[in-house]
N, C-alpha and C. Protein backbone atom coordinates (compact mmCIF):
# COMPACT_ATOMS: atom_id res chain seq x y z
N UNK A 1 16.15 -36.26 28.00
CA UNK A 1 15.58 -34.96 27.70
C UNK A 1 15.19 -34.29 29.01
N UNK A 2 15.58 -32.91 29.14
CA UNK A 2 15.18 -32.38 30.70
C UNK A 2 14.39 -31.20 30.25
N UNK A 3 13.47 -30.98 30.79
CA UNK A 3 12.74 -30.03 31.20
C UNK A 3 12.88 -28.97 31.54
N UNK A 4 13.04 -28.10 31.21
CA UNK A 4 13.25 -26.54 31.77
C UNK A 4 11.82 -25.67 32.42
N UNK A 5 11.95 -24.88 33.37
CA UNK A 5 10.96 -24.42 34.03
C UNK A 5 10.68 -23.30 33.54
N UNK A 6 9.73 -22.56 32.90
CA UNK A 6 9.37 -21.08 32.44
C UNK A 6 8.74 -20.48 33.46
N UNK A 7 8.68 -19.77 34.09
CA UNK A 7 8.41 -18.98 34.99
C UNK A 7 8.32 -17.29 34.89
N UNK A 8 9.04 -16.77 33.98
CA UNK A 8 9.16 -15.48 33.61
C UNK A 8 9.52 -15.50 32.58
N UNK A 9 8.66 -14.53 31.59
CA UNK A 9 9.59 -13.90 30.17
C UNK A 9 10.59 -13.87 30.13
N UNK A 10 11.68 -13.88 30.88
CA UNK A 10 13.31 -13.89 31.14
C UNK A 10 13.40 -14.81 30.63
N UNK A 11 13.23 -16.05 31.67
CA UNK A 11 12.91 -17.54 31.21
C UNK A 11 12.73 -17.94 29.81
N UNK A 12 11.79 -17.52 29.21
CA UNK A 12 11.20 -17.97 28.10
C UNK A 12 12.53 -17.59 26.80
N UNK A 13 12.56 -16.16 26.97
CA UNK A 13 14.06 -15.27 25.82
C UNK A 13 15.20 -16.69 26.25
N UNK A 14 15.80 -16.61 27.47
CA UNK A 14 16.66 -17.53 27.58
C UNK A 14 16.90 -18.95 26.82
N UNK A 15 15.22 -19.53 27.16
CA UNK A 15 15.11 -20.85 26.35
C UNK A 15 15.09 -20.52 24.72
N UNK A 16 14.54 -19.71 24.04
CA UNK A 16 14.49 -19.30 22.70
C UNK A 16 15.85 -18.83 22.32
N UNK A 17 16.93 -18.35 23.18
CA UNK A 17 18.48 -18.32 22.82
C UNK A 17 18.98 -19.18 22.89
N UNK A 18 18.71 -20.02 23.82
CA UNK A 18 19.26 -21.60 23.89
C UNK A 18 19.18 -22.66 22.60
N UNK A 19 17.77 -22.35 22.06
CA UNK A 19 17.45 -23.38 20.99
C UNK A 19 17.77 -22.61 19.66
N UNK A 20 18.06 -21.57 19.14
CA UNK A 20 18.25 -20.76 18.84
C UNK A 20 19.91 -21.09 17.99
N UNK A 21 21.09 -21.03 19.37
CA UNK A 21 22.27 -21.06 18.47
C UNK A 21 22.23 -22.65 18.30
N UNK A 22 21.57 -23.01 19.22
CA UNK A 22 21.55 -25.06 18.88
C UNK A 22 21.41 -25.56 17.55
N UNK A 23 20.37 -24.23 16.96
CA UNK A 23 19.43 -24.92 15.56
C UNK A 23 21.34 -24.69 14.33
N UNK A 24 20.82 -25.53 13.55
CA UNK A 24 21.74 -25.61 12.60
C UNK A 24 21.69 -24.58 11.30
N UNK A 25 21.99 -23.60 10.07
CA UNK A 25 22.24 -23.29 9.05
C UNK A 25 21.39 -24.11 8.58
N UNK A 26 20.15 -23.63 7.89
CA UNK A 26 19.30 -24.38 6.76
C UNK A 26 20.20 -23.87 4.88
N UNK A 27 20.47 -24.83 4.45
CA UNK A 27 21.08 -24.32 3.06
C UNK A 27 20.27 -24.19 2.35
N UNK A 28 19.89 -23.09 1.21
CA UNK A 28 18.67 -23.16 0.53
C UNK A 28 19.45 -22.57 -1.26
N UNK A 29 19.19 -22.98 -2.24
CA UNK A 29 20.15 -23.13 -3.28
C UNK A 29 18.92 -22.29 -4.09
N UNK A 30 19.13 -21.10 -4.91
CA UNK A 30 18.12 -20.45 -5.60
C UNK A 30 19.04 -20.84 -7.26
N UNK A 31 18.41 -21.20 -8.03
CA UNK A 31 19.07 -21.03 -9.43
C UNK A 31 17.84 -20.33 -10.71
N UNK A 32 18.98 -18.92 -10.89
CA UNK A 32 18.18 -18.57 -11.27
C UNK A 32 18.50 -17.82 -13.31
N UNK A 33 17.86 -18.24 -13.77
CA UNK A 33 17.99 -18.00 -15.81
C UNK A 33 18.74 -16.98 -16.12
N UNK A 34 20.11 -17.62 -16.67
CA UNK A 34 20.43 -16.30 -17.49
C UNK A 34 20.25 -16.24 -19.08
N UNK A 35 19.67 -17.54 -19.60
CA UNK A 35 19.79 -17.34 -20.73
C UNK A 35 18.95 -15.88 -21.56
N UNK A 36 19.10 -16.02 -22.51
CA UNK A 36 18.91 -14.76 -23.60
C UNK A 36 17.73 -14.57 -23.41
N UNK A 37 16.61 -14.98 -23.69
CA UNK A 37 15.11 -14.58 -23.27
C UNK A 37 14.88 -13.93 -21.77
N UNK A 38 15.49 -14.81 -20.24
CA UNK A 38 15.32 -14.49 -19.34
C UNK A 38 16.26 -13.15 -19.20
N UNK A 39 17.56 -13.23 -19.51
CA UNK A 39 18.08 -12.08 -19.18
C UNK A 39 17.61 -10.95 -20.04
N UNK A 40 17.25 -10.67 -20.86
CA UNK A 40 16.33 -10.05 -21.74
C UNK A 40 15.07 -9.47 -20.93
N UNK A 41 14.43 -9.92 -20.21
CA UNK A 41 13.09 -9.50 -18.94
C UNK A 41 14.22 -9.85 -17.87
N UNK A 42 15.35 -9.55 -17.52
CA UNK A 42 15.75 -8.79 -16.14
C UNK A 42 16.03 -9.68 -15.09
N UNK A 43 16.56 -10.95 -15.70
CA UNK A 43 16.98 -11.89 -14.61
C UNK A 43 18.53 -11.61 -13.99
N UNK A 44 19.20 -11.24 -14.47
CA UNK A 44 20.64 -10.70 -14.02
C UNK A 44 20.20 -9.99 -12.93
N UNK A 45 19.21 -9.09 -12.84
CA UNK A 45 18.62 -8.23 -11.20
C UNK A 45 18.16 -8.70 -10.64
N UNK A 46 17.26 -10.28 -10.73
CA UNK A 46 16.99 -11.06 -9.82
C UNK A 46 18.24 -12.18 -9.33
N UNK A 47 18.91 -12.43 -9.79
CA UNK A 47 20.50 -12.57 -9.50
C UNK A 47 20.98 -12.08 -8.47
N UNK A 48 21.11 -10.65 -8.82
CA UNK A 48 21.94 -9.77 -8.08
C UNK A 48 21.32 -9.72 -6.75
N UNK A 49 19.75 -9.37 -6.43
CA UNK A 49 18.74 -9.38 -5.45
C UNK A 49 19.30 -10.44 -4.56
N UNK A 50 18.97 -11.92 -5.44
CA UNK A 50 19.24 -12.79 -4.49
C UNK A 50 20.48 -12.98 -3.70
N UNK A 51 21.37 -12.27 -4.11
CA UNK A 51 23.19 -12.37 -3.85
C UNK A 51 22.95 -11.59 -2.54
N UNK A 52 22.29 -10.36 -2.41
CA UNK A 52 21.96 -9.33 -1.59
C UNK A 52 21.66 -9.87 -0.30
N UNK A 53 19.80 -9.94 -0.59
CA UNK A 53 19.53 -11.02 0.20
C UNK A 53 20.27 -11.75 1.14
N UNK A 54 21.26 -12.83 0.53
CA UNK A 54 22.27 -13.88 0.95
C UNK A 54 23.06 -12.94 1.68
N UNK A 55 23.14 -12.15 1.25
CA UNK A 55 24.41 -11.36 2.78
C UNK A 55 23.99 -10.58 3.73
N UNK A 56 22.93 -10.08 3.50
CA UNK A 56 22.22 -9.46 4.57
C UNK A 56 21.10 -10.42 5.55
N UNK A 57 20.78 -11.74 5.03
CA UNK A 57 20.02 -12.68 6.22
C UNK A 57 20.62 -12.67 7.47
N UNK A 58 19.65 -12.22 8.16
CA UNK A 58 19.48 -12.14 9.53
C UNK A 58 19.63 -13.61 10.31
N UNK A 59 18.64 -14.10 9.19
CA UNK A 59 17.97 -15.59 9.76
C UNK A 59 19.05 -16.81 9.69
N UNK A 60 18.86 -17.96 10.20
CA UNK A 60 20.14 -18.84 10.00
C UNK A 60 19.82 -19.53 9.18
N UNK A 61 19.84 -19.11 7.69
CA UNK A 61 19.74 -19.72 6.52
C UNK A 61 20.91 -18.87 5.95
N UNK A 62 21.58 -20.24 4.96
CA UNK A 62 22.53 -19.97 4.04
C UNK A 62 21.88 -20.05 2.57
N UNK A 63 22.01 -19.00 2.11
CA UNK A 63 21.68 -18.64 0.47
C UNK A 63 22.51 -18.86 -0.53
N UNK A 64 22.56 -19.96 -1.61
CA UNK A 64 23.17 -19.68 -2.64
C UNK A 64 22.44 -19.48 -3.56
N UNK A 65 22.99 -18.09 -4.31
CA UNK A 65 22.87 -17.86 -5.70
C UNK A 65 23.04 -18.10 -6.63
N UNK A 66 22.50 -18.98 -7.70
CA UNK A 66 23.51 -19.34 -8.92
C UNK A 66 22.90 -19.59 -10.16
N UNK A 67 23.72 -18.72 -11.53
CA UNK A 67 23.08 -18.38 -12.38
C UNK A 67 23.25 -19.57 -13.30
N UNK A 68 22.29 -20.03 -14.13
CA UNK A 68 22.13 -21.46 -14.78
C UNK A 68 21.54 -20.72 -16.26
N UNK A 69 22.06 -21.88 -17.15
CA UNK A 69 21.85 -21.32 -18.26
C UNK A 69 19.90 -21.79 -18.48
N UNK A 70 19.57 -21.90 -19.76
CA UNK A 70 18.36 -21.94 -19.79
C UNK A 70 17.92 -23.59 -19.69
N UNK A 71 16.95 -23.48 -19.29
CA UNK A 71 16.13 -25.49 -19.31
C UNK A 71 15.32 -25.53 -19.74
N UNK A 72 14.46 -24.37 -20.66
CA UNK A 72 13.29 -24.56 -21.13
C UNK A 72 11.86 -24.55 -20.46
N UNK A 73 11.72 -24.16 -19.53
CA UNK A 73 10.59 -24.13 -18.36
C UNK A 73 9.37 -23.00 -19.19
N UNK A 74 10.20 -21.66 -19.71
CA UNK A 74 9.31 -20.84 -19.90
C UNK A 74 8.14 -20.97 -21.81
């Protein structure tokens, strides 16, 4: 492991680009109700949101969206 010297804000951006493209894609899996009750209160638009979301992240996270029928939670 080596040490890098910070010395200037230059410095610092540099090291934070460095570790930056190093870091890996975090996968993060959203599943979200379509059955008849949930889609009924508007889960198809939280669907769609999350699809959105997933293509516009900035951040290095990968989003999947995916619509699941019901499990009984509510």
């Amino acid at each position: 492991m080596s040490i890098t010297a910070v010395r200037k804000p230059k410095d610092l951006d540099a090291l934070k680009t460095k570790y930056q493209s190093e870091q890996k894609a975090v996968e993060k899996r959203v599943s979200v109700c379509i059955g008849t009750g949930c889609a009924a209160k508007g889960s198809r638009k939280i669907y769609e949101l999350f699809q959105q979301a997933s293509r516009e992240s900035q951040a290095n996270v990968a989003i999947e969206a995916k619509c699941v029928g019901c499990h009984g939670f509510c």
